[in-house]
Protein backbone atom coordinates (compact mmCIF):
# COMPACT_ATOMS: atom_id res chain seq x y z
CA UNK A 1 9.19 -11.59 -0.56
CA UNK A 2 10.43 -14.05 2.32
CA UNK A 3 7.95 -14.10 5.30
CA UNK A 4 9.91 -14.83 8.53
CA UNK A 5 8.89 -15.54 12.04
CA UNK A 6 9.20 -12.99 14.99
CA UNK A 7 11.85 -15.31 16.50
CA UNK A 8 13.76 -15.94 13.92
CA UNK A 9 13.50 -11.89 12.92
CA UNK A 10 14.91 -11.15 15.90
CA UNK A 11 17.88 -13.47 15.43
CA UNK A 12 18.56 -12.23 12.27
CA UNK A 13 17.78 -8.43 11.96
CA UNK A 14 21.37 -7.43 10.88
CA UNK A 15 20.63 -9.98 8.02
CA UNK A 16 17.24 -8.71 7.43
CA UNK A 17 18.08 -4.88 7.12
CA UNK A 18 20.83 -5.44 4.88
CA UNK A 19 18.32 -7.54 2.68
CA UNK A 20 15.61 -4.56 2.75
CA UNK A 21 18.60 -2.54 1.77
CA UNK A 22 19.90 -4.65 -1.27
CA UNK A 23 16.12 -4.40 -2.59
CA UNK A 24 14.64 -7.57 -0.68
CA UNK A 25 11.88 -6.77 1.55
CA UNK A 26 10.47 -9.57 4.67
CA UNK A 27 7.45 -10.23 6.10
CA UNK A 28 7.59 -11.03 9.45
CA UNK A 29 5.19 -12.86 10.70
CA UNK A 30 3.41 -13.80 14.35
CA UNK A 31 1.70 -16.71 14.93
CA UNK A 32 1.78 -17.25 11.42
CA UNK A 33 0.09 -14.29 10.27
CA UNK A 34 1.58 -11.17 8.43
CA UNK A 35 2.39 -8.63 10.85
CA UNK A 36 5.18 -6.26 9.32
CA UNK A 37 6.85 -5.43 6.05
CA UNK A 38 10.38 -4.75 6.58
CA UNK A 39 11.82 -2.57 3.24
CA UNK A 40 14.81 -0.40 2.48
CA UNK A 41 14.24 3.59 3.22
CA UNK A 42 14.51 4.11 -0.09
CA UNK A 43 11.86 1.59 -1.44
CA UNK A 44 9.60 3.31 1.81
CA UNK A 45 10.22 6.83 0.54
CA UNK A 46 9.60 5.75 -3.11
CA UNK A 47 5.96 3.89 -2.23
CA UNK A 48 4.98 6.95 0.41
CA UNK A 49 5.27 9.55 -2.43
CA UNK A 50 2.77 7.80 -4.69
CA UNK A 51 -0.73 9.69 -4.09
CA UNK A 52 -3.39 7.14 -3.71
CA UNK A 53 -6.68 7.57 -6.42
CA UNK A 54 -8.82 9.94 -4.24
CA UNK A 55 -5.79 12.09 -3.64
CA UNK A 56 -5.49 12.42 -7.58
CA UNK A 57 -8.81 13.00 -7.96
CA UNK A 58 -9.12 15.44 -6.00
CA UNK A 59 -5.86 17.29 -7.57
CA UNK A 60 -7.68 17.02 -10.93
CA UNK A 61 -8.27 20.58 -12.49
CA UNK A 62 -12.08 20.29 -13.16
CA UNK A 63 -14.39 22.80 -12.65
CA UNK A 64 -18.38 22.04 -11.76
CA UNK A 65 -19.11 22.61 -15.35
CA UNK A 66 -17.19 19.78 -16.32
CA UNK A 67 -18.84 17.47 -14.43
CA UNK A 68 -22.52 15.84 -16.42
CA UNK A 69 -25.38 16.76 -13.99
CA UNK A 70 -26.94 13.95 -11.38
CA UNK A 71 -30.12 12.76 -11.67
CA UNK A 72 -30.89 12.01 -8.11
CA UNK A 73 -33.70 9.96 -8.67
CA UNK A 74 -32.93 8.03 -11.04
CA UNK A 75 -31.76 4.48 -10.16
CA UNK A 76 -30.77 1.37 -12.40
CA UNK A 77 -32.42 -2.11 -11.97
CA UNK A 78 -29.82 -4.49 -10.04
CA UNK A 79 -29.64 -7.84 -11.86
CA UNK A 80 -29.25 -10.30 -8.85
């Protein structure tokens, strides 16, 4: 991925957008640091419908009884 100042985005968004179309995604950047990710709709709709781990988790079909019981007080020795 090609990071890209702010000025030069703005000189070049036509160029940019038809990049994030044809599967080439930029960073622009300000001040030299990473401030925006600029991708085709399709690649955004693509990453957006990927559930993130806790939202799997919580799909998962378990039932209390599946889960092994806590021991609340037990605690293992940290090796530091």
């Amino acid at each position: 991925m090609r990071e890209i100042s702010l000025e030069e985005a703005q000189a070049t968004l036509s160029a940019m957008i038809d990049d994030a179309v044809q599967g080439r995604p930029s960073i622009i950047t300000r001040h030299g640091e990473p401030q925006v990710v600029v991708l085709g709709f399709t690649e955004w709709e693509r990453l957006s419908g990927v559930p993130s781990f806790g939202r799997l988790l919580l799909s998962a079909p378990l039932e209390p009884e599946d889960l092994p019981e806590r021991n609340p007080g037990a605690f293992r020795p940290m090796d530091v």
